[in-house]
Protein backbone atom coordinates (compact mmCIF):
# COMPACT_ATOMS: atom_id res chain seq x y z
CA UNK A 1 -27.04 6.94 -1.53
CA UNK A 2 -23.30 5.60 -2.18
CA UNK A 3 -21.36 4.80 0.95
CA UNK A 4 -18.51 5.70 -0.89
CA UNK A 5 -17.44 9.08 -2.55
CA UNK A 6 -16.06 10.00 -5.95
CA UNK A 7 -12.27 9.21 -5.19
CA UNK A 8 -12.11 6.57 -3.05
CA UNK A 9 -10.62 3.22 -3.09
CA UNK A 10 -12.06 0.17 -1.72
CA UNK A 11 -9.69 -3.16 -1.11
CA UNK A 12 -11.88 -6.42 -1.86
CA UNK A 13 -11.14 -10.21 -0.79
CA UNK A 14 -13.79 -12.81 -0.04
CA UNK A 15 -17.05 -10.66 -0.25
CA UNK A 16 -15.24 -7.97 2.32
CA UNK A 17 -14.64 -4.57 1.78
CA UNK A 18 -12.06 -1.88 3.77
CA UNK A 19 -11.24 1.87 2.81
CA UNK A 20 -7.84 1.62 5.00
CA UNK A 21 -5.07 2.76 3.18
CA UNK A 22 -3.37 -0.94 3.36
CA UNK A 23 -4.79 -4.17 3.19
CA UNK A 24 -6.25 -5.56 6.57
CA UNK A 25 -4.16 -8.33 6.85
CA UNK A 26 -4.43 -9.07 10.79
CA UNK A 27 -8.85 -8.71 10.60
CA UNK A 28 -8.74 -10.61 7.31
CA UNK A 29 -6.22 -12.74 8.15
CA UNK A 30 -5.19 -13.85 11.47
CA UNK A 31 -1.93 -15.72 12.39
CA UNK A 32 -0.71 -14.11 9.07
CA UNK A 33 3.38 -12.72 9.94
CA UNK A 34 3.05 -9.36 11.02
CA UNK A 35 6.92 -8.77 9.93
CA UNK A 36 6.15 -9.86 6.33
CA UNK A 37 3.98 -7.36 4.53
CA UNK A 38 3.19 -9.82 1.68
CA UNK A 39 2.14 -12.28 3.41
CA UNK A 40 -1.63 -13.17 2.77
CA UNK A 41 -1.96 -16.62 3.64
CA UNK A 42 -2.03 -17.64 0.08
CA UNK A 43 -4.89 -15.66 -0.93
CA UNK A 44 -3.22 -12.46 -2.16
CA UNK A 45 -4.42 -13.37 -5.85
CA UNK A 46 -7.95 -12.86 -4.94
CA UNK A 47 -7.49 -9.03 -3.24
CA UNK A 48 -8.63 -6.43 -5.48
CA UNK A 49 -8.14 -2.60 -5.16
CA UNK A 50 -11.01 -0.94 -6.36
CA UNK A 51 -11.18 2.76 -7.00
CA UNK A 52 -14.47 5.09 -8.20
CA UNK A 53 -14.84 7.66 -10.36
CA UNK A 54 -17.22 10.18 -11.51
CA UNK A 55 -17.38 9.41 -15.30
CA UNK A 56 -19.14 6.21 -14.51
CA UNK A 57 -16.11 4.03 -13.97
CA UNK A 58 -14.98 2.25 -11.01
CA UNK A 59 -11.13 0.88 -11.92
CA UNK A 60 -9.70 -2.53 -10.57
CA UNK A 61 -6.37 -3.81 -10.01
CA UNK A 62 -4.10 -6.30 -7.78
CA UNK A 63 -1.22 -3.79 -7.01
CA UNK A 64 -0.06 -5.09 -4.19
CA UNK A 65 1.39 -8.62 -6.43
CA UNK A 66 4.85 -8.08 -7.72
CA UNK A 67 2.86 -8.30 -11.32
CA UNK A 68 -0.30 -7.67 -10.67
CA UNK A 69 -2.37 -5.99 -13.63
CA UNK A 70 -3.97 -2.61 -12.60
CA UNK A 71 -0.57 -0.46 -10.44
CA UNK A 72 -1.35 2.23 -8.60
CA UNK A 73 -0.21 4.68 -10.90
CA UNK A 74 -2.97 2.77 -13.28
CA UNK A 75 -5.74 2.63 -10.63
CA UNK A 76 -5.13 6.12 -9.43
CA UNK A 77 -4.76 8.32 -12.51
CA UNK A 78 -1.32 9.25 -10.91
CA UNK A 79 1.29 8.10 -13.45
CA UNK A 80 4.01 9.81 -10.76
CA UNK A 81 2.54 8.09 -8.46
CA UNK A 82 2.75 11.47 -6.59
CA UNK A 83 2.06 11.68 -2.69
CA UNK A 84 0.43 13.64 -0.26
CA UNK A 85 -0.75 14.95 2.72
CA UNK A 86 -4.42 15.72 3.97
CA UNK A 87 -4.27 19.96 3.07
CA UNK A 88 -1.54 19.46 1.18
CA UNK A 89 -0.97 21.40 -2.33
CA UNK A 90 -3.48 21.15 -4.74
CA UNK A 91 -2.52 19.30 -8.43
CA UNK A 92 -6.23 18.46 -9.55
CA UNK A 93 -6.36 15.73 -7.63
CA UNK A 94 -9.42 14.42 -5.96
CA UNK A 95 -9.02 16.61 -2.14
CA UNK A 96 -8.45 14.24 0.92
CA UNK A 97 -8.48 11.13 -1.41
CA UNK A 98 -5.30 8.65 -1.01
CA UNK A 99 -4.73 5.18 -1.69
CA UNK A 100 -1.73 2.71 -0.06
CA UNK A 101 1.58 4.75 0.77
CA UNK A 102 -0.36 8.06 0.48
CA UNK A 103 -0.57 8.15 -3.52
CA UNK A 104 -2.97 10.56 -4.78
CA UNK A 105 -5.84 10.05 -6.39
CA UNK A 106 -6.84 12.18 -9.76
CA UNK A 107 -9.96 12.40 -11.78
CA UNK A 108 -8.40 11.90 -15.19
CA UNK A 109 -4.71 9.93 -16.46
CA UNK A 110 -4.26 13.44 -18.37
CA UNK A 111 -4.72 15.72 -14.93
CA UNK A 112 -2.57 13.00 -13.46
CA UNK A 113 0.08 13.77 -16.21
CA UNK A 114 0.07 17.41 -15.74
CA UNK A 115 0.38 17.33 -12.03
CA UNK A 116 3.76 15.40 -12.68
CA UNK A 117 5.43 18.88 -13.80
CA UNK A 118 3.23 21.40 -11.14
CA UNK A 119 5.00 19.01 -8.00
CA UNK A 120 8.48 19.32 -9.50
CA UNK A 121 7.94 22.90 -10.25
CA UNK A 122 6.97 23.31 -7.12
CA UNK A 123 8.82 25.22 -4.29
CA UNK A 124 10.39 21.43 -2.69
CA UNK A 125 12.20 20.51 -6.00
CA UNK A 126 12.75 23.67 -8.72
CA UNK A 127 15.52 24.79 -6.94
CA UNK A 128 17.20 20.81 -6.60
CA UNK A 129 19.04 19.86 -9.70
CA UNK A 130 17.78 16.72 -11.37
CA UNK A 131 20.41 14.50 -9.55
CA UNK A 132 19.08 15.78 -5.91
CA UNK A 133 15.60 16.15 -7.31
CA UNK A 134 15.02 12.54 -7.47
CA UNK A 135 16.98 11.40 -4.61
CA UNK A 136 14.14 13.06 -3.01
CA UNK A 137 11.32 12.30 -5.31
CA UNK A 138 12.28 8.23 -5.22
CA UNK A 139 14.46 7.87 -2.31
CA UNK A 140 16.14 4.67 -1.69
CA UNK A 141 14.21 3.95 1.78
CA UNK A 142 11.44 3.18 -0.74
CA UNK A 143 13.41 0.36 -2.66
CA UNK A 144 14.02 2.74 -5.25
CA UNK A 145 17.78 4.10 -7.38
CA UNK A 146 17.04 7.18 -7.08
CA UNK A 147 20.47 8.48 -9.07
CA UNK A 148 19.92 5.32 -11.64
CA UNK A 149 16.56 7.29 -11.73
CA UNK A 150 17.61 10.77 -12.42
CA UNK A 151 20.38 9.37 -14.80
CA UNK A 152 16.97 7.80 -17.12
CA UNK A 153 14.91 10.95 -16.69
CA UNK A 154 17.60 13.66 -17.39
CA UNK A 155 19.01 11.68 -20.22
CA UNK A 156 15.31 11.44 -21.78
CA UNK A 157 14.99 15.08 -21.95
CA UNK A 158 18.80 15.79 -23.45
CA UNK A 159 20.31 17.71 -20.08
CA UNK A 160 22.76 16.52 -17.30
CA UNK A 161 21.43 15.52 -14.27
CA UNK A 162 23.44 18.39 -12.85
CA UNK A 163 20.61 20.26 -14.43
CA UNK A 164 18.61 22.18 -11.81
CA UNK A 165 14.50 21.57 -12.17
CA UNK A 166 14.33 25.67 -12.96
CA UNK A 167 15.75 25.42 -16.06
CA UNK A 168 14.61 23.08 -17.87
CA UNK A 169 12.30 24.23 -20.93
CA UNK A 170 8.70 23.30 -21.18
CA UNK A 171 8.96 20.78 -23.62
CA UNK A 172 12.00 18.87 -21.43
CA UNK A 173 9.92 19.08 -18.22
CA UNK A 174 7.31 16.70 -20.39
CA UNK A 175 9.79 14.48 -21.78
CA UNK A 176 11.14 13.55 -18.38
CA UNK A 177 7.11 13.56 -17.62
CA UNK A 178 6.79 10.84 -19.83
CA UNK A 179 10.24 8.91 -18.58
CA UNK A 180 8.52 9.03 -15.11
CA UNK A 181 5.89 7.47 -16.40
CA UNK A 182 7.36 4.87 -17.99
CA UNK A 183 9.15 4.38 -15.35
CA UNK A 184 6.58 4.01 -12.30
CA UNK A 185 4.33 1.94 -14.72
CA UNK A 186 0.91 2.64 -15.20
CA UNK A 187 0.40 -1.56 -15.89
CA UNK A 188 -3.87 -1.56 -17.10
CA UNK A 189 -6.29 -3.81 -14.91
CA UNK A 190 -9.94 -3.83 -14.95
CA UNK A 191 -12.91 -0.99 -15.35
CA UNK A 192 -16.05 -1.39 -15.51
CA UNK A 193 -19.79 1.11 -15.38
CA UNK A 194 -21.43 1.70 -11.82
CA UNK A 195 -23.95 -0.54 -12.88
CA UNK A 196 -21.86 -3.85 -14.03
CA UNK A 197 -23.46 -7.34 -13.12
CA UNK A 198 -19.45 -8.44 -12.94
CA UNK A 199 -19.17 -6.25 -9.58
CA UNK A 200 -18.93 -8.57 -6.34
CA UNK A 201 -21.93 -7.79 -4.17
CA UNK A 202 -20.07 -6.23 -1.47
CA UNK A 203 -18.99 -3.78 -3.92
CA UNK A 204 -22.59 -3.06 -5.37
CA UNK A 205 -23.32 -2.47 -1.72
CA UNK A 206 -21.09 0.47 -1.66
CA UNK A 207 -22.59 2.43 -4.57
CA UNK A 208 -26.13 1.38 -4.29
């Protein structure tokens, strides 16, 4: 029987394995700065996020390098990279399931996609114009522009980013859809079948 469920996410280094949301940088390594989030003692090139599906594919990836191959929004189906909370509203995505900063997990790049337009049509943004929208959506706390942002996405589907999220027609909502995804960059890693001999041991433990 698998330890792990459809939907979860596994992070990997040195024939360990943890299902916390971040990487376990004070267990795995101690005397590592607890004020530097990046810092892995030099081995951050050989952490791996792993996350399992239930088509018979378990997808890897190094998000957490500046250029690592396999994002989030890769790894998680969520080419928003949309968050949540535990109970909060459903968008097809796999229920209780999150990876680092809360991003939601989704059986399927194509559900993923959808969901983009369900959480802005949703009651917290259709009312927002674009402009506020996205000051909400990528706030600057999170190291993002959020009006450079809503200046790419609005422009992308031909409105001003005065434009409030209600009005928009179907077929702008998924041109901004695909803006958003270009823009949060769903950057391809690794997959591979439950039953791969390239799977570390500690990860064959998990799904035996």
């Amino acid at each position: 029987m698998m330890t792990v469920e459809f939907g979860d996410h596994a992070w990997y280094w040195n024939d360990m394995v943890s299902m916390n949301k971040k990487i376990p940088r004070a267990e795995w390594f101690p005397g590592s700065n607890p004020s530097d989030p990046t810092d892995y003692q030099d081995h951050g090139s050989e952490i791996y996020n792993y996350v399992f599906y239930d088509n018979d594919v378990i997808l890897r990836g190094q998000p957490h390098l500046r250029r690592g191959a396999g994002s989030y929004a890769w790894l998680n189906n969520n080419p928003g990279n949309l968050t949540g909370v535990v109970g909060g509203t459903d968008y097809g995505q796999y229920p209780g399931k999150f990876n680092w900063h809360n991003f939601l997990i989704f059986p399927d790049y194509d559900t993923g996609f959808l969901a983009i337009g369900l959480f802005l049509q949703g009651p917290a943004y259709v009312n927002l114009s674009i402009q506020a929208a996205f000051r909400k959506y990528a706030p600057a706390s999170d190291g993002n522009d959020p009006d450079t942002y809503a200046d790419d996405v609005a422009t992308a589907a031909g409105v001003d980013v005065s434009t409030p999220i209600s009005e928009l027609t179907a077929e702008q909502m998924s041109l901004m859809q695909n803006k958003i995804a270009q823009i949060e960059g769903a950057v391809p890693g690794d997959s591979f079948s439950y039953g791969s001999d390239d799977l570390p041991d500690a990860i064959k433990q998990l799904i035996a």
